[in-house]
Protein backbone atom coordinates (compact mmCIF):
# COMPACT_ATOMS: atom_id res chain seq x y z
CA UNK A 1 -29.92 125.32 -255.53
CA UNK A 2 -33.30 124.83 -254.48
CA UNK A 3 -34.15 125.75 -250.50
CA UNK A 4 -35.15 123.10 -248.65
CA UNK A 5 -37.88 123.99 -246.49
CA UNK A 6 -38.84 122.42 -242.75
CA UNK A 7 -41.76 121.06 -242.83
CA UNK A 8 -44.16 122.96 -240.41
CA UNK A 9 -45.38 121.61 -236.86
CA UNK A 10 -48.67 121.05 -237.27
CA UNK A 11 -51.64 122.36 -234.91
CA UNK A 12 -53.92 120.22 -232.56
CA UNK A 13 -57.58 120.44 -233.56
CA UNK A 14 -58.78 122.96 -230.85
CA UNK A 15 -61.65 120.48 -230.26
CA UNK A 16 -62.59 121.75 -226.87
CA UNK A 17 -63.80 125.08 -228.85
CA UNK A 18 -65.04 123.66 -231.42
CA UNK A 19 -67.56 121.94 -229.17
CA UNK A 20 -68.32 124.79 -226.78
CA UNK A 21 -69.04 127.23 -230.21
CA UNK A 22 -71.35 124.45 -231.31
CA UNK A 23 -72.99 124.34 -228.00
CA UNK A 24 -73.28 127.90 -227.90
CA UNK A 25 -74.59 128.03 -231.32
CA UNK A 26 -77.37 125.51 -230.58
CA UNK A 27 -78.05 127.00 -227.35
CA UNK A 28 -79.09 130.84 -229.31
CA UNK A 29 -80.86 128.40 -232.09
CA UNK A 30 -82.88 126.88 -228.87
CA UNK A 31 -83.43 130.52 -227.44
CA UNK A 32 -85.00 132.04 -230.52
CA UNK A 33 -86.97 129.46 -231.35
CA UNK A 34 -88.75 129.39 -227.93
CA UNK A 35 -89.87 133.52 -227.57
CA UNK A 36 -93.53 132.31 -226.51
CA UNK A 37 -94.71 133.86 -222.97
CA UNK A 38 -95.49 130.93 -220.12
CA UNK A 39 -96.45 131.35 -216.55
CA UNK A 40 -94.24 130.87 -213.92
CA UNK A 41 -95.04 130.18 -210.41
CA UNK A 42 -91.89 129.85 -207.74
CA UNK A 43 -92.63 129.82 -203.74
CA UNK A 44 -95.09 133.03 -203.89
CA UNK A 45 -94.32 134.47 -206.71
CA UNK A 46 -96.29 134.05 -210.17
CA UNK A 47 -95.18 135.50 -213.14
CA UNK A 48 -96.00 135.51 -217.00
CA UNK A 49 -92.33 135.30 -218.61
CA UNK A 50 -91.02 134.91 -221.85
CA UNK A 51 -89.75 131.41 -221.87
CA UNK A 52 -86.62 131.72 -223.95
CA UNK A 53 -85.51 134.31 -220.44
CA UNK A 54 -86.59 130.97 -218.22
CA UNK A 55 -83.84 129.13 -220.49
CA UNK A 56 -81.32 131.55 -220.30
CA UNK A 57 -80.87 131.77 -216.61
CA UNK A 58 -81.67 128.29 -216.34
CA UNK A 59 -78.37 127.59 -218.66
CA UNK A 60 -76.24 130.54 -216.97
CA UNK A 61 -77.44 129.22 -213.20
CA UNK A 62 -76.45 125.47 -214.79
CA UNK A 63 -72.89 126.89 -215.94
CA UNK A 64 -72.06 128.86 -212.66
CA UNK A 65 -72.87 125.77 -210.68
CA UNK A 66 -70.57 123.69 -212.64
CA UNK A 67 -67.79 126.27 -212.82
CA UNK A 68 -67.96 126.65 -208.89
CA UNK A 69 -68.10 122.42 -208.76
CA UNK A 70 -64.94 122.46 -211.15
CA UNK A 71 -63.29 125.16 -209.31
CA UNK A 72 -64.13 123.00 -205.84
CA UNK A 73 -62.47 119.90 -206.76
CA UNK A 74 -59.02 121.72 -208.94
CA UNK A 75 -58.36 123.45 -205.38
CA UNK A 76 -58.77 120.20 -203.39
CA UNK A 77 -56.46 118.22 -205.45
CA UNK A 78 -52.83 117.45 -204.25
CA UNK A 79 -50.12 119.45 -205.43
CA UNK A 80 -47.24 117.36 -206.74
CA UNK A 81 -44.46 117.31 -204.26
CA UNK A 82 -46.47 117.96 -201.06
CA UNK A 83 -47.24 115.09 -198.91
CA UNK A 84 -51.02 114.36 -198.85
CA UNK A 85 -52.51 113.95 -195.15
């Protein structure tokens, strides 16, 4: 007799990676194709900087702010099962 096999549960599309690899992707495409030096002038400091290292803290400063705004409002939100006040 022939087995009869289950058929298998099938996977989610992780799309949540899929877009942050795509974004990352694009974002080291948008680095290395930016390498010229610009000056930079911030309160008293002036600087000649390589623009793609502008962009890079720019993005990292971007991500930490959101992470801390995200992190903000998951620790203000009621609990289920605790009375809100």
């Amino acid at each position: 007799m022939a087995e009869v096999r289950e058929p298998r549960e099938r996977r989610p599309i992780p799309w949540r990676l899929i877009c942050e690899a795509l974004v990352a992707v694009l974002a080291v495409v948008f680095l290395l194709q930016n390498s010229e030096s610009t000056k930079v002038e911030f309160l008293f400091v002036h600087a000649t900087v390589n623009l793609w290292l502008i962009i890079l803290v720019s993005m990292v400063l971007g991500a930490v702010v959101a992470l801390s705004v995200n992190a903000h409002r998951l620790k203000r939100r009621p609990k289920p099962g605790r009375p809100q006040h």
